[in-house]
C-alpha atoms as a PDB file:
ATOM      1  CA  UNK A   1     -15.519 -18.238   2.161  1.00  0.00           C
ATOM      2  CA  UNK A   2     -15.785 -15.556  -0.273  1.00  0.00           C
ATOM      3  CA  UNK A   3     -15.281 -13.242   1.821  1.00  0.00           C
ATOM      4  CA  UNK A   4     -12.195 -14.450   3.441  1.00  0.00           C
ATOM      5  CA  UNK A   5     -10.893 -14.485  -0.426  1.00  0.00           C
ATOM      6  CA  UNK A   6     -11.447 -11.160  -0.739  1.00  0.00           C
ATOM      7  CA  UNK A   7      -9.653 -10.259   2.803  1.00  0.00           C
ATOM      8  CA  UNK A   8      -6.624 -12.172   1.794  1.00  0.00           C
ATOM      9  CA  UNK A   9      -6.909  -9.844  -1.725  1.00  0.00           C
ATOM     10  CA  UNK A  10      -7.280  -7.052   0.033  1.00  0.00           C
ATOM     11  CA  UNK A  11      -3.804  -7.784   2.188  1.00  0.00           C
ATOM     12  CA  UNK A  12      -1.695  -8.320  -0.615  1.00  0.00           C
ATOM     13  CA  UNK A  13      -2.442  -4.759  -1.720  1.00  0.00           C
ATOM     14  CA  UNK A  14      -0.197  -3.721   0.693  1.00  0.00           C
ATOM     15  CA  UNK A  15       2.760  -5.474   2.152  1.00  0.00           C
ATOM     16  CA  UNK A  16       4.391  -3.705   5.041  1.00  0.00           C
ATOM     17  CA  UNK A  17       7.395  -2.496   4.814  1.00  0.00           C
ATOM     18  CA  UNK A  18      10.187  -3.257   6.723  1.00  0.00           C
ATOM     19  CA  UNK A  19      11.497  -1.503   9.437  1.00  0.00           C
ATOM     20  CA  UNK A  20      14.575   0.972   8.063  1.00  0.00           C
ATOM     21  CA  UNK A  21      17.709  -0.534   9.277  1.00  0.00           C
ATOM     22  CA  UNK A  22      20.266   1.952  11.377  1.00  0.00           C
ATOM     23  CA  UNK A  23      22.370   2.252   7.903  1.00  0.00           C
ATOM     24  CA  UNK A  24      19.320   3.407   5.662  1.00  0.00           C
ATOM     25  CA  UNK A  25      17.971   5.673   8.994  1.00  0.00           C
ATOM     26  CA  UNK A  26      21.430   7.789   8.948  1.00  0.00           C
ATOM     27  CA  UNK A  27      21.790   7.796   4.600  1.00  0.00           C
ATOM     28  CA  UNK A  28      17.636   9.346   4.969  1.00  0.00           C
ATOM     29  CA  UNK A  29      16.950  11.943   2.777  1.00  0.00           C
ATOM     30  CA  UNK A  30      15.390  15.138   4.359  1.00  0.00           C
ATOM     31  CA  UNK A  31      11.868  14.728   4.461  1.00  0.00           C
ATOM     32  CA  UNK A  32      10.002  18.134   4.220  1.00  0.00           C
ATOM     33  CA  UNK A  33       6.539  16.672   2.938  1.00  0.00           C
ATOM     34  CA  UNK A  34       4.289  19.576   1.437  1.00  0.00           C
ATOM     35  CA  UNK A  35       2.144  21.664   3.732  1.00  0.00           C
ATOM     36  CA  UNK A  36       0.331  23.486   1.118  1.00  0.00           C
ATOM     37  CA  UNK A  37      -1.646  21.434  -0.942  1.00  0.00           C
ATOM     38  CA  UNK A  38      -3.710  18.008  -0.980  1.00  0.00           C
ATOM     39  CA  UNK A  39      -2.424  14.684  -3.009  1.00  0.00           C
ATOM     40  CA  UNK A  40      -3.985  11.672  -4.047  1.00  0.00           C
ATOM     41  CA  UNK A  41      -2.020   8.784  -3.652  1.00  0.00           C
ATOM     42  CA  UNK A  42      -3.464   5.364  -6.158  1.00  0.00           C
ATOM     43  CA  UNK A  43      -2.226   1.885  -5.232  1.00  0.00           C
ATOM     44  CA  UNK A  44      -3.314  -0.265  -7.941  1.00  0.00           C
ATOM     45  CA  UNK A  45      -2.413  -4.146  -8.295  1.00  0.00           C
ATOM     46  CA  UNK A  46      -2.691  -6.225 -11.775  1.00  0.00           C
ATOM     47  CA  UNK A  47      -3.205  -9.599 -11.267  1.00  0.00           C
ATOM     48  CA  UNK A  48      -2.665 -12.001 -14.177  1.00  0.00           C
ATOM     49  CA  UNK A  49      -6.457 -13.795 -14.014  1.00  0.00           C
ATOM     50  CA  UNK A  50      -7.402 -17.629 -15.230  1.00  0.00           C
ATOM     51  CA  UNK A  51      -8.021 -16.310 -18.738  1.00  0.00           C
ATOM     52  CA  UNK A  52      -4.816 -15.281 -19.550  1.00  0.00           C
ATOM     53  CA  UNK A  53      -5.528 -11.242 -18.798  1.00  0.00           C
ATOM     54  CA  UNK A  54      -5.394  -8.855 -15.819  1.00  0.00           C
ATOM     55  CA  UNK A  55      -7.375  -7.612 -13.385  1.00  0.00           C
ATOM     56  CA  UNK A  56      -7.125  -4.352 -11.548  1.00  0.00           C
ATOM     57  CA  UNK A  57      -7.981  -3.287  -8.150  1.00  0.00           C
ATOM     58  CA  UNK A  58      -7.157   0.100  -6.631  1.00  0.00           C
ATOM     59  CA  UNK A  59      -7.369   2.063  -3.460  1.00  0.00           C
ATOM     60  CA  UNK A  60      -7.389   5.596  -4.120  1.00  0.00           C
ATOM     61  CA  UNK A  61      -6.576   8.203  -1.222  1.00  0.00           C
ATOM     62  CA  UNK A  62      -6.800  11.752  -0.525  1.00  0.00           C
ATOM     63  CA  UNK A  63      -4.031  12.752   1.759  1.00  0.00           C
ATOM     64  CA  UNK A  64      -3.141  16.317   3.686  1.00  0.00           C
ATOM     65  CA  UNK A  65       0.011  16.989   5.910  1.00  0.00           C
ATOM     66  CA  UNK A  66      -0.098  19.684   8.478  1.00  0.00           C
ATOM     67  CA  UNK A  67       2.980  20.753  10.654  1.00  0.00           C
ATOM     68  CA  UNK A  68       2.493  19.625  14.551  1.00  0.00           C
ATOM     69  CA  UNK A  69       5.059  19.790  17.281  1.00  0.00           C
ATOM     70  CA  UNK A  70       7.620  18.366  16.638  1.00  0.00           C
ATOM     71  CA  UNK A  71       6.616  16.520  13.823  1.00  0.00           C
ATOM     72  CA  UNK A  72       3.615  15.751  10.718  1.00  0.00           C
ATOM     73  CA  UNK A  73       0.301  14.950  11.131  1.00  0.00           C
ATOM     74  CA  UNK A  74      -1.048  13.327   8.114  1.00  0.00           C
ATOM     75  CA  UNK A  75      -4.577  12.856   7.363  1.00  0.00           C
ATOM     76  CA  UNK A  76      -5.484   9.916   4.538  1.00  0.00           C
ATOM     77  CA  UNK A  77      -9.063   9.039   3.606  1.00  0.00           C
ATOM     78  CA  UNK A  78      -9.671   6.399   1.442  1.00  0.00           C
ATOM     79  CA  UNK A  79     -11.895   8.177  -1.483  1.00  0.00           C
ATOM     80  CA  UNK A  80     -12.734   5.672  -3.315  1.00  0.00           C
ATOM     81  CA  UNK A  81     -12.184   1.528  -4.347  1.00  0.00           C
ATOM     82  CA  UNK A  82     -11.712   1.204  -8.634  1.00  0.00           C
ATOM     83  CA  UNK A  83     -11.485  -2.240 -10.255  1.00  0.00           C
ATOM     84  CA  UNK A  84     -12.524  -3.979 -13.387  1.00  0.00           C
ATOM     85  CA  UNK A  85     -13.218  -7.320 -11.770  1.00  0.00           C
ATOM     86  CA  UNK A  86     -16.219  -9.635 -12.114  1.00  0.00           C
ATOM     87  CA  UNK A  87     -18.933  -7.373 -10.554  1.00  0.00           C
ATOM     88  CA  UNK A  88     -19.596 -10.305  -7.597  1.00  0.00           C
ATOM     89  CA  UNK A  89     -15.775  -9.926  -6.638  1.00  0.00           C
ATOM     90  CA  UNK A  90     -15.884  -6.500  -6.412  1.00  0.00           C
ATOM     91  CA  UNK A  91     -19.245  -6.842  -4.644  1.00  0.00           C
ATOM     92  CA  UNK A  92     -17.487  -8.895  -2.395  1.00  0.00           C
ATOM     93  CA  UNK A  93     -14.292  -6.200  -1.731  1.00  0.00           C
ATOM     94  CA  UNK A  94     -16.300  -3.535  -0.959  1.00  0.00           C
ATOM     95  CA  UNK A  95     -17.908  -5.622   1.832  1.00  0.00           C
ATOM     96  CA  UNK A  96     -14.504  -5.694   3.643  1.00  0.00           C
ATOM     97  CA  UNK A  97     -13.223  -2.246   2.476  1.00  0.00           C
ATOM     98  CA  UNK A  98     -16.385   0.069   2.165  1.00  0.00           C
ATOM     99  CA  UNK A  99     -16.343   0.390   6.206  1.00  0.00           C
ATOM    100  CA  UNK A 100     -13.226   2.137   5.757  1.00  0.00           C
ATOM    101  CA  UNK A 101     -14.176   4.249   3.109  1.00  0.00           C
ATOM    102  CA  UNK A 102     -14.518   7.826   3.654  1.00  0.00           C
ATOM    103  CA  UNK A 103     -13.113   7.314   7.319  1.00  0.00           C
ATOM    104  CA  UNK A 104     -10.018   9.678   8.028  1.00  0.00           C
ATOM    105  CA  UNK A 105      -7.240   7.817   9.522  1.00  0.00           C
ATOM    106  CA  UNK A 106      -4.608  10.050  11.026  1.00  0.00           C
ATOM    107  CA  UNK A 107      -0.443   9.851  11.412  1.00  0.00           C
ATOM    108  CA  UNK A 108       2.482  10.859  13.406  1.00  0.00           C
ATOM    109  CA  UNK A 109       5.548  11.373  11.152  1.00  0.00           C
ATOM    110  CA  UNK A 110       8.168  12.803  13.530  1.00  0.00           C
ATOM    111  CA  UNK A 111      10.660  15.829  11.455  1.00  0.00           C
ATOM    112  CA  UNK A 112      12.774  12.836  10.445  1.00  0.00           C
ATOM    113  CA  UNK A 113      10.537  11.208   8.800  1.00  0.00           C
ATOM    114  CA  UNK A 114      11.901   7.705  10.454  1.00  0.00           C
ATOM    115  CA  UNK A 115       8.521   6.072  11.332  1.00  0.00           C
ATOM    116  CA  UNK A 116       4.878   6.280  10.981  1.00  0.00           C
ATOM    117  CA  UNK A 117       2.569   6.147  13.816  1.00  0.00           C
ATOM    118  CA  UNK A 118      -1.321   5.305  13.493  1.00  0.00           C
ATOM    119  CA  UNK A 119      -3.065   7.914  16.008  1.00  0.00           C
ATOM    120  CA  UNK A 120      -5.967   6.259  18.252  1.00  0.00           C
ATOM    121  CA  UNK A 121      -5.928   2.990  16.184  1.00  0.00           C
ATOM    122  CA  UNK A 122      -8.043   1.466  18.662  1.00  0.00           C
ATOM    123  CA  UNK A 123     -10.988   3.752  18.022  1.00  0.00           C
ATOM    124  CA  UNK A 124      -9.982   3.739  14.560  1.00  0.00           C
ATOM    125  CA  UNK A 125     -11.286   0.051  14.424  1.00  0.00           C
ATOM    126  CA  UNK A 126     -13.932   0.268  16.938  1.00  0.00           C
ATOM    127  CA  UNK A 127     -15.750   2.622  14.295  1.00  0.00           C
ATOM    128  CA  UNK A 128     -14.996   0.484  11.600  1.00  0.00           C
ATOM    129  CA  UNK A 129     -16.421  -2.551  13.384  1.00  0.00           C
ATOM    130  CA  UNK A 130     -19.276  -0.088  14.109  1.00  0.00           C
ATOM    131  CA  UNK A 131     -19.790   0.671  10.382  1.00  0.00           C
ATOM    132  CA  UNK A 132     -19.043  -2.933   9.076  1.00  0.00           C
ATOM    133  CA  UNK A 133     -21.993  -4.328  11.228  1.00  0.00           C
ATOM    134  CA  UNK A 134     -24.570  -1.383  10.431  1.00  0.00           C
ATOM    135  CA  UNK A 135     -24.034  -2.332   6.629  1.00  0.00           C
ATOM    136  CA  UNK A 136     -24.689  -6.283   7.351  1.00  0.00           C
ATOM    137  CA  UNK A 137     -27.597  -5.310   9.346  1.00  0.00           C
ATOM    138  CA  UNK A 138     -28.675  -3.906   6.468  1.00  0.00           C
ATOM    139  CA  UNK A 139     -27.991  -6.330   4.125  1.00  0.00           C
ATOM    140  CA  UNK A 140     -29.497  -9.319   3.293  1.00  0.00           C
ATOM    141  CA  UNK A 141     -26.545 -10.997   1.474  1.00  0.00           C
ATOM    142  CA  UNK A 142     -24.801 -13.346   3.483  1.00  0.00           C
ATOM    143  CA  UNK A 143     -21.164 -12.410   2.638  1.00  0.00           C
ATOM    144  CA  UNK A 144     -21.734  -8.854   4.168  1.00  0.00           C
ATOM    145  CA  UNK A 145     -22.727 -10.893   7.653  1.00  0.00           C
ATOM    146  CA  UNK A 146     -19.236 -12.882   7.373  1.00  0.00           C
ATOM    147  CA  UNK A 147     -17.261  -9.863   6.603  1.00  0.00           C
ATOM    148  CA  UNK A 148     -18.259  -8.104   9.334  1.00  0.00           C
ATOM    149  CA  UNK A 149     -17.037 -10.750  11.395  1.00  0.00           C
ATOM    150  CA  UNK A 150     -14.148 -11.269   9.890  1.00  0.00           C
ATOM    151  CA  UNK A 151     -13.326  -7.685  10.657  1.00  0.00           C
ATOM    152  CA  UNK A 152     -14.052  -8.116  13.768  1.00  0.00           C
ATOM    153  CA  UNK A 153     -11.912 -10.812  14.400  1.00  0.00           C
ATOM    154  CA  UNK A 154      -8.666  -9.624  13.140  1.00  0.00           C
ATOM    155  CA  UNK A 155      -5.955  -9.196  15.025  1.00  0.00           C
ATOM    156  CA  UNK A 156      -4.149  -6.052  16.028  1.00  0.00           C
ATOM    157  CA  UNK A 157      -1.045  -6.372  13.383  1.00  0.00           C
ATOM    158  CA  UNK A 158      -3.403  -7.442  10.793  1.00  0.00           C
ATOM    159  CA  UNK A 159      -5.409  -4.221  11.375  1.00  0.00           C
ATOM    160  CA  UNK A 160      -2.422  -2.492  11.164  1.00  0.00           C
ATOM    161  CA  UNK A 161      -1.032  -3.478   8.258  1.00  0.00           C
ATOM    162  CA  UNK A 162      -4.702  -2.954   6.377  1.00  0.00           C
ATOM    163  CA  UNK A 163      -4.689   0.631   7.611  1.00  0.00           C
ATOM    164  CA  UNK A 164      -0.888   1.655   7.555  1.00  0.00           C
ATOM    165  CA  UNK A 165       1.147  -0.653   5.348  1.00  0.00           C
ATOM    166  CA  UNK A 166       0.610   2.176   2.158  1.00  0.00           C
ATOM    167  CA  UNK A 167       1.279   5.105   4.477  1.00  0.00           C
ATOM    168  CA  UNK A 168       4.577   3.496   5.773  1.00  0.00           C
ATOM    169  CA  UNK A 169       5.764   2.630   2.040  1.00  0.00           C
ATOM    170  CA  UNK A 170       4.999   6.350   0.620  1.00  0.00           C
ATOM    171  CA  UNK A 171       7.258   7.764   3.792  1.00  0.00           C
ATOM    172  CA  UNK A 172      10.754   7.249   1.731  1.00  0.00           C
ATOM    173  CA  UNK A 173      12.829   7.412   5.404  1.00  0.00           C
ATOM    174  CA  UNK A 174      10.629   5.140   7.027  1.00  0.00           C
ATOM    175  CA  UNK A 175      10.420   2.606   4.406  1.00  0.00           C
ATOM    176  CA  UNK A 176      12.838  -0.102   5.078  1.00  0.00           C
ATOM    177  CA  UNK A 177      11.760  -1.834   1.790  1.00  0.00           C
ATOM    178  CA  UNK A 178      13.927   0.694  -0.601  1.00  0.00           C
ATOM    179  CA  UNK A 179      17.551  -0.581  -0.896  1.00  0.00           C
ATOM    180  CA  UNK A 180      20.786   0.946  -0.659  1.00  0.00           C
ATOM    181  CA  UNK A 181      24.047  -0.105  -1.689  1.00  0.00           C
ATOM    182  CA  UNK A 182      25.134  -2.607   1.256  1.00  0.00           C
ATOM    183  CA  UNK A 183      21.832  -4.490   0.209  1.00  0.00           C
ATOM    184  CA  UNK A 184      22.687  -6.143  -3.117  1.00  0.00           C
ATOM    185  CA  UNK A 185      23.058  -5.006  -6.921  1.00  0.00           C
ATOM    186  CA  UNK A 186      21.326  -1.940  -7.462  1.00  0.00           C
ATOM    187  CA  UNK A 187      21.178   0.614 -10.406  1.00  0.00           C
ATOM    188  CA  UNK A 188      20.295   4.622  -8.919  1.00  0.00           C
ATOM    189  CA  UNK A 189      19.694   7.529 -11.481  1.00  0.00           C
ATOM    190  CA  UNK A 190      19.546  10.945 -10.265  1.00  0.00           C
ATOM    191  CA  UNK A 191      17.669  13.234 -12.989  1.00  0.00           C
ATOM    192  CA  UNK A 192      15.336  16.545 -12.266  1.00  0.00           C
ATOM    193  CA  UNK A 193      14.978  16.297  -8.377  1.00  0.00           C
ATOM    194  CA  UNK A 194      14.266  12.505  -8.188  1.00  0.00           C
ATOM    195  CA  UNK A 195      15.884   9.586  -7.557  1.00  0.00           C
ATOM    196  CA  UNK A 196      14.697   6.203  -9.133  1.00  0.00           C
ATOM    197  CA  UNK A 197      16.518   3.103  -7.592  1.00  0.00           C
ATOM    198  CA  UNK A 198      16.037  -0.571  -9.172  1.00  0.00           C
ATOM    199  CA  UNK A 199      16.743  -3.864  -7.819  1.00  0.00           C
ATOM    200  CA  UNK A 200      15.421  -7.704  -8.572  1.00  0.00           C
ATOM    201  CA  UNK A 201      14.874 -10.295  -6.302  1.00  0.00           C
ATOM    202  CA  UNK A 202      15.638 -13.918  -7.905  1.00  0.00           C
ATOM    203  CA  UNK A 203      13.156 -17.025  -7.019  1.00  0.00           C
ATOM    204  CA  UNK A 204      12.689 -18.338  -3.306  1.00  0.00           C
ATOM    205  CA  UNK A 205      14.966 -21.220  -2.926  1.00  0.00           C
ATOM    206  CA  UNK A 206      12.620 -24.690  -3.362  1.00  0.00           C
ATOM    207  CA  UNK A 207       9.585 -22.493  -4.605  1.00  0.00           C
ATOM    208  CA  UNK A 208       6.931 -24.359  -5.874  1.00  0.00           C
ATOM    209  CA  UNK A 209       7.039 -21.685  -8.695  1.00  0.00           C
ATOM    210  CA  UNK A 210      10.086 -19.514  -9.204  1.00  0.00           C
ATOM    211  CA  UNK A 211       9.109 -16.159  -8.916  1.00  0.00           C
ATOM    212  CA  UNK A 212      11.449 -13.204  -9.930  1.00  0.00           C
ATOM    213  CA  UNK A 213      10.500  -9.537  -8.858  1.00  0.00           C
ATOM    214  CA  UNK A 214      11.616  -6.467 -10.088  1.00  0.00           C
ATOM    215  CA  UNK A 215      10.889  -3.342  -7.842  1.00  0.00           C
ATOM    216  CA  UNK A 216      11.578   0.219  -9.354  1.00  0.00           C
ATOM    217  CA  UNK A 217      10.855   3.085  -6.697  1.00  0.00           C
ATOM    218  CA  UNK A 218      10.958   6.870  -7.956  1.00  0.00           C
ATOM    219  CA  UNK A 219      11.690   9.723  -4.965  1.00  0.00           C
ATOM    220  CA  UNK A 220      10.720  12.824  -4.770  1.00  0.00           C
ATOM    221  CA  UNK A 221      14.319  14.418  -3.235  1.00  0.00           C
ATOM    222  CA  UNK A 222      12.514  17.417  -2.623  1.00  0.00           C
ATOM    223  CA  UNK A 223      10.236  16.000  -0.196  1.00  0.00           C
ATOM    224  CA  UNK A 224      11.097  12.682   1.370  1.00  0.00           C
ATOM    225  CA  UNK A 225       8.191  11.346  -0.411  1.00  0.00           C
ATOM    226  CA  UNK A 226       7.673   8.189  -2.725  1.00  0.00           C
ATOM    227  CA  UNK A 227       6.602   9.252  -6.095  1.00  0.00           C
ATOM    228  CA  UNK A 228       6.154   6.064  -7.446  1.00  0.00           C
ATOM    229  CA  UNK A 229       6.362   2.219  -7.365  1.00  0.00           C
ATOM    230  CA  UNK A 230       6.480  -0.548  -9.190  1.00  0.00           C
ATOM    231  CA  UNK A 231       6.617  -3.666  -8.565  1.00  0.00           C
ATOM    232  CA  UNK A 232       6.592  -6.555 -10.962  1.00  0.00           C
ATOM    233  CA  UNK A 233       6.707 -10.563 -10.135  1.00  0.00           C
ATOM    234  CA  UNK A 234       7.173 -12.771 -13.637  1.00  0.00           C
ATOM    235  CA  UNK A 235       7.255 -16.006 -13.447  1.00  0.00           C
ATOM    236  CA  UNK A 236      10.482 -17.336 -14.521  1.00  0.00           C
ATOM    237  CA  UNK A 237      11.425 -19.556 -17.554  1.00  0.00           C
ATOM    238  CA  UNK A 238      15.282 -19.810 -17.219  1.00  0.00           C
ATOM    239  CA  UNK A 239      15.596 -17.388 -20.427  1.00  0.00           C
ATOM    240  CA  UNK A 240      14.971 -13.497 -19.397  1.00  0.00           C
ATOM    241  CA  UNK A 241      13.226 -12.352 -22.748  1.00  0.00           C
ATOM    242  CA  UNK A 242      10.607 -15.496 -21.727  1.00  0.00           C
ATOM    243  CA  UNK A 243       9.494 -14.303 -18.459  1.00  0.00           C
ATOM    244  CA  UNK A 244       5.853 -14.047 -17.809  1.00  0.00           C
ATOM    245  CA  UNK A 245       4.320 -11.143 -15.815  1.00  0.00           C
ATOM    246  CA  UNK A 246       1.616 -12.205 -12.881  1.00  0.00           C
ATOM    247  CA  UNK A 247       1.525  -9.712 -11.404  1.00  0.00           C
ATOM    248  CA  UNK A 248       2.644  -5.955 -10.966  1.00  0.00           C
ATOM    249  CA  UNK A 249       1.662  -3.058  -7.857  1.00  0.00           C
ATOM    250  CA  UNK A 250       1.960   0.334  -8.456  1.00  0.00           C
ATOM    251  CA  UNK A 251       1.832   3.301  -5.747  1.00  0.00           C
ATOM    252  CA  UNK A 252       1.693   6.728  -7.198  1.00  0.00           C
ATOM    253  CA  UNK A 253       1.551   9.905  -5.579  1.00  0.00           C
ATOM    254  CA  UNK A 254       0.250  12.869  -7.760  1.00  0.00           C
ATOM    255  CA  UNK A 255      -0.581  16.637  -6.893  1.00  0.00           C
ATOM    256  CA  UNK A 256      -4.332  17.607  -6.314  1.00  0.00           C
ATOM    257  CA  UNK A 257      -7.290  16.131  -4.373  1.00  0.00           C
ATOM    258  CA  UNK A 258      -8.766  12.648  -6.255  1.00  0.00           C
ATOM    259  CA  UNK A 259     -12.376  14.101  -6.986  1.00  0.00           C
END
C-alpha cells in the first residue's frame, strides 16, 4: 500500500479551498492577473518526520495568463516534483505525480476573478490515465502497476482537487480560505502594494492531538494574486513559547519561468 501512502501525501499538498462566501465575493479585490510575463508558482510542505526533522516535498509550476472573452485563461504545467525524502518515497511520489508532469492543464478565471474552472477535465484525466499506464507497462516495479490503478480509480472530486486545489488558493477572489473581519480575530497590514492577513485556528474540540494552525497569506493588491502562504500546524502544549511545529505549507508565487 505504498502507493496509496503516497496518494494520501500527495492530497494533503493541497487542500481546497472553500468556496468565497457572498460577503468576501463583494469585499474582492480587483483581480487584473499579469498578461505579460510567465511565473512559477512552488508549493512546498515540511513535514516533521519520525526522527525528529523535516521533510520537504514540492510541486513546482510554470504558469501563463492570457486575456479571453470575457475572462482569463490560465495555463499551469507542473515543471517539476523537488523533495529531500528517502529516495524509495520519492520513488514512490513520482509514480502517482510524474503522469501529470509536463501536462498543461488549462483555466477559466472569469474578469472577477470569483471562481476557477478546470477546462476539458475529462480529457485532462483520460491522458493522464493514458500516461500513468504506459509508465507501468514499462515498469517492472510493482508500485508503478498499483498507482496506475489507483489513478484510475479516483473519483471525479478527488481528481479535482489533485489538479485544481493550488490554482483555486493562488486566485485571492476565489479563495474562500482567506478571512475577513466577520470571520474571527484577524491582524491585516497594508505595506508597498500588499496585503498580509493572519489568523490562528485553536485545536479541534476532542482531538486526539490538539493541533493549533497559524495561516499568514501575503496579496499582491496589484493583481488579485496570492503572493504567498504559510501555513503552520504546532502541536500544542498549553504554554505558547512550547509549541511544537509538525508541519508547515508554503505557496509562493515569484516572477519568471522555473527553468
Amino acid at each position: 500500500m505504498i502507493a496509496l501512502g503516497a496518494l494520501l501525501l500527495l492530497a494533503a499538498q493541497a487542500p481546497e479551498p472553500p468556496v468565497p462566501s457572498e460577503t468576501q465575493q463583494v469585499a474582492a479585490l480587483a483581480f487584473a492577473p499579469p498578461l505579460d510575463r510567465p511565473l512559477t508558482y512552488r508549493v512546498a510542505t515540511r513535514r516533521l518526520s519520525r526522527d525528529g526533522g523535516f521533510t520537504s516535498f514540492a510541486l513546482v509550476y510554470d504558469l501563463r495568463w492570457q486575456r479571453v472573452g470575457r475572462g482569463y485563461q490560465l495555463l499551469a504545467r507542473i515543471d517539476r516534483v523537488e523533495s529531500d525524502a528517502h529516495p524509495e518515497v520519492v520513488r514512490t511520489l513520482r509514480l502517482m505525480i510524474d503522469p501529470l508532469i509536463g501536462e498543461t492543464l488549462t483555466y477559466f478565471v472569469p474578469a472577477d476573478g470569483s471562481s476557477v474552472d478546470m477546462v476539458d477535465p475529462d480529457g485532462l484525466w483520460r491522458r493522464v490515465v493514458d500516461r500513468a499506464q504506459a509508465l507501468a507497462e514499462s515498469s517492472d516495479r510493482p508500485e508503478a502497476k498499483q498507482a496506475a490503478q489507483i489513478i484510475a480509480a479516483l473519483p471525479p472530486a478527488e481528481r479535482d482537487k489533485l489538479a485544481s486545489a493550488d490554482i483555486r488558493a493562488l486566485v485571492v477572489p476565489a479563495n474562500g480560505a482567506i478571512p475577513n473581519g466577520a470571520d474571527g480575530p484577524i491582524m491585516t497590514v497594508t505595506v508597498a502594494g500588499r496585503r498580509t492577513i493572519s489568523a490562528s485556528e485553536p485545536p479541534a474540540a476532542g482531538a486526539a492531538q490538539p493541533i493549533e494552525v497559524d495561516t499568514r497569506w501575503t496579496i499582491d493588491l496589484a493583481t488579485g494574486l496570492l503572493a504567498e502562504e504559510r501555513r503552520q500546524s504546532f502541536l500544542a502544549t498549553g504554554n505558547a513559547a512550547d509549541r511544537k511545529l509538525v508541519e508547515e505549507r508554503i505557496r509562493a508565487l515569484e516572477p519568471g519561468d522555473p527553468s
